[in-house]
C-alpha atoms as a PDB file:
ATOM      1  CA  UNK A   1      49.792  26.359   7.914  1.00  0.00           C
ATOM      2  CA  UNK A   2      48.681  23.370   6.823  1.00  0.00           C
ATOM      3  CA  UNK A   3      45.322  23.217   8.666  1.00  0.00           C
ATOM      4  CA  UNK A   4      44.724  26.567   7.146  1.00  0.00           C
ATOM      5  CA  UNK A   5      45.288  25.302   3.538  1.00  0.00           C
ATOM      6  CA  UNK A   6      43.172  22.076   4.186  1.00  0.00           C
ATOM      7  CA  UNK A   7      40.151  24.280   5.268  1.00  0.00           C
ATOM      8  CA  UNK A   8      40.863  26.924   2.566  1.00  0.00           C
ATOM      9  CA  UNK A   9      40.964  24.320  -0.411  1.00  0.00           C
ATOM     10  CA  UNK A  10      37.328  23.703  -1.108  1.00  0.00           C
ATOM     11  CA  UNK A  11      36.374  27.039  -1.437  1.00  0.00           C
ATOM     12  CA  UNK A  12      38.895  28.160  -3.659  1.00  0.00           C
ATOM     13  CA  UNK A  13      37.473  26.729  -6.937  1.00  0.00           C
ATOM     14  CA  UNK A  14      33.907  28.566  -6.571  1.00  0.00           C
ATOM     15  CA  UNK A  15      36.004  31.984  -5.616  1.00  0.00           C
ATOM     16  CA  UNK A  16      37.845  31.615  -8.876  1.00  0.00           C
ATOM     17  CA  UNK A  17      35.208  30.981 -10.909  1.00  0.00           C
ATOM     18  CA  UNK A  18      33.116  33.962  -9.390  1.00  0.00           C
ATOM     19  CA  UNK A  19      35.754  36.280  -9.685  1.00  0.00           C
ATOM     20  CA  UNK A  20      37.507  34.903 -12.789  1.00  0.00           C
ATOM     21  CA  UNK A  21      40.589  34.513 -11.426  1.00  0.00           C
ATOM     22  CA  UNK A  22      43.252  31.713 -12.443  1.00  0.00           C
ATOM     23  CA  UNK A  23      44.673  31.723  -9.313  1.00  0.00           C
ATOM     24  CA  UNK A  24      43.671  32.920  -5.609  1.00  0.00           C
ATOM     25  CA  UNK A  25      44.755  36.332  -4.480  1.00  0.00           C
ATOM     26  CA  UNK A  26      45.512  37.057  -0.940  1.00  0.00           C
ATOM     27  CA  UNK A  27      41.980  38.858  -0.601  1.00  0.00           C
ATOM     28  CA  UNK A  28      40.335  36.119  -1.929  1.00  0.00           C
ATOM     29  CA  UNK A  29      42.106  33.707   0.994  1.00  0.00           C
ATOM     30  CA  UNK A  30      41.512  36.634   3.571  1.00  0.00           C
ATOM     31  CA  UNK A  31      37.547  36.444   2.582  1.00  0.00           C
ATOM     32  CA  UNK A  32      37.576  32.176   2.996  1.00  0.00           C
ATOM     33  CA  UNK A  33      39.182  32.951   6.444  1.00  0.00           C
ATOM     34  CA  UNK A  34      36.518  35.413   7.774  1.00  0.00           C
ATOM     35  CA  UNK A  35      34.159  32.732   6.569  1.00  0.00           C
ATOM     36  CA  UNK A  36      35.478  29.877   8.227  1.00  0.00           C
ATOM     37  CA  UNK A  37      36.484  32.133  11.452  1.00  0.00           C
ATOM     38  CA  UNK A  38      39.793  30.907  11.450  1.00  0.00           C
ATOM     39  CA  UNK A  39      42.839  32.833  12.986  1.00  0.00           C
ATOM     40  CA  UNK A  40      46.497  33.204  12.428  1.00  0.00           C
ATOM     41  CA  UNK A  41      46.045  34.587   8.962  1.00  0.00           C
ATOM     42  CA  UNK A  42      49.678  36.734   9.501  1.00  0.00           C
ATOM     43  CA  UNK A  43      50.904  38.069   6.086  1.00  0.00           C
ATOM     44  CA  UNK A  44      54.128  36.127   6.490  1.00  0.00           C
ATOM     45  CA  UNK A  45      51.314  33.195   6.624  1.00  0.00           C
ATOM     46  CA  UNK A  46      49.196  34.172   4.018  1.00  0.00           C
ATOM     47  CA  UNK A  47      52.101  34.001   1.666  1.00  0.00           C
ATOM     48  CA  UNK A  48      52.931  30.512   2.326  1.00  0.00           C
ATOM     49  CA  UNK A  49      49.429  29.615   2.253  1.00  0.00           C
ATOM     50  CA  UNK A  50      48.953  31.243  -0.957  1.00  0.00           C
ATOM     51  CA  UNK A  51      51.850  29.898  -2.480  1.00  0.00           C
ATOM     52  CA  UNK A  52      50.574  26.089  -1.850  1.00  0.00           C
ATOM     53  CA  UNK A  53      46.928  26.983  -3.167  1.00  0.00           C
ATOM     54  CA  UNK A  54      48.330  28.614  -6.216  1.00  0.00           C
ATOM     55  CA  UNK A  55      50.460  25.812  -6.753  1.00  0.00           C
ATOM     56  CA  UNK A  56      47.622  23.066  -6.387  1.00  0.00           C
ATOM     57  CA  UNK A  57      45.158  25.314  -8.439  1.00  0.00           C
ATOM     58  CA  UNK A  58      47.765  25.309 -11.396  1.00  0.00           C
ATOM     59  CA  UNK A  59      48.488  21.711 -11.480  1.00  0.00           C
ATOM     60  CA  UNK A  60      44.227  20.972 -11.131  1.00  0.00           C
ATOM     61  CA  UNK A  61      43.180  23.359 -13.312  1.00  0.00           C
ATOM     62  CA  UNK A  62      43.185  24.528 -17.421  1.00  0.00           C
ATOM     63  CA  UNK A  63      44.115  27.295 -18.156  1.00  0.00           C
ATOM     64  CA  UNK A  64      41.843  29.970 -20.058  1.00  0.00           C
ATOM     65  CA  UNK A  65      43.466  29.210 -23.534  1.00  0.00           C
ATOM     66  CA  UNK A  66      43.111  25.329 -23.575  1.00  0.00           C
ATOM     67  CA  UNK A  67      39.110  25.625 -21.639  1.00  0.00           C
END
């Protein structure tokens, strides 16, 4: 899980800010996957994976109101 966060955390700033998001969704991390041709992406994976992105994103980044 943690290799798949490490190679998923650069992209996940320029996904938000082309989609407009405030946080990444699971498609969003299923489309940085594909990219990077990694494996293992299981939902019950995904979800932890998520949660640790969406947790880093809200702690580095502003939220709409205060941008």
């Amino acid at each position: 899980m943690e290799q798949l966060v490490a190679r998923a955390r650069p992209r996940v700033p320029a996904l938000l800010e082309r989609d407009g998001n405030e946080t990444v969704s699971r498609v969003q991390l299923r489309e940085i996957l594909r990219q990077e041709g990694l494996t293992g992406g299981r939902n019950d994976r995904l979800g932890l994976v998520l949660q640790q992105l969406r947790t880093e994103t809200t702690v580095n980044t502003p939220s709409r109101s205060s941008r």
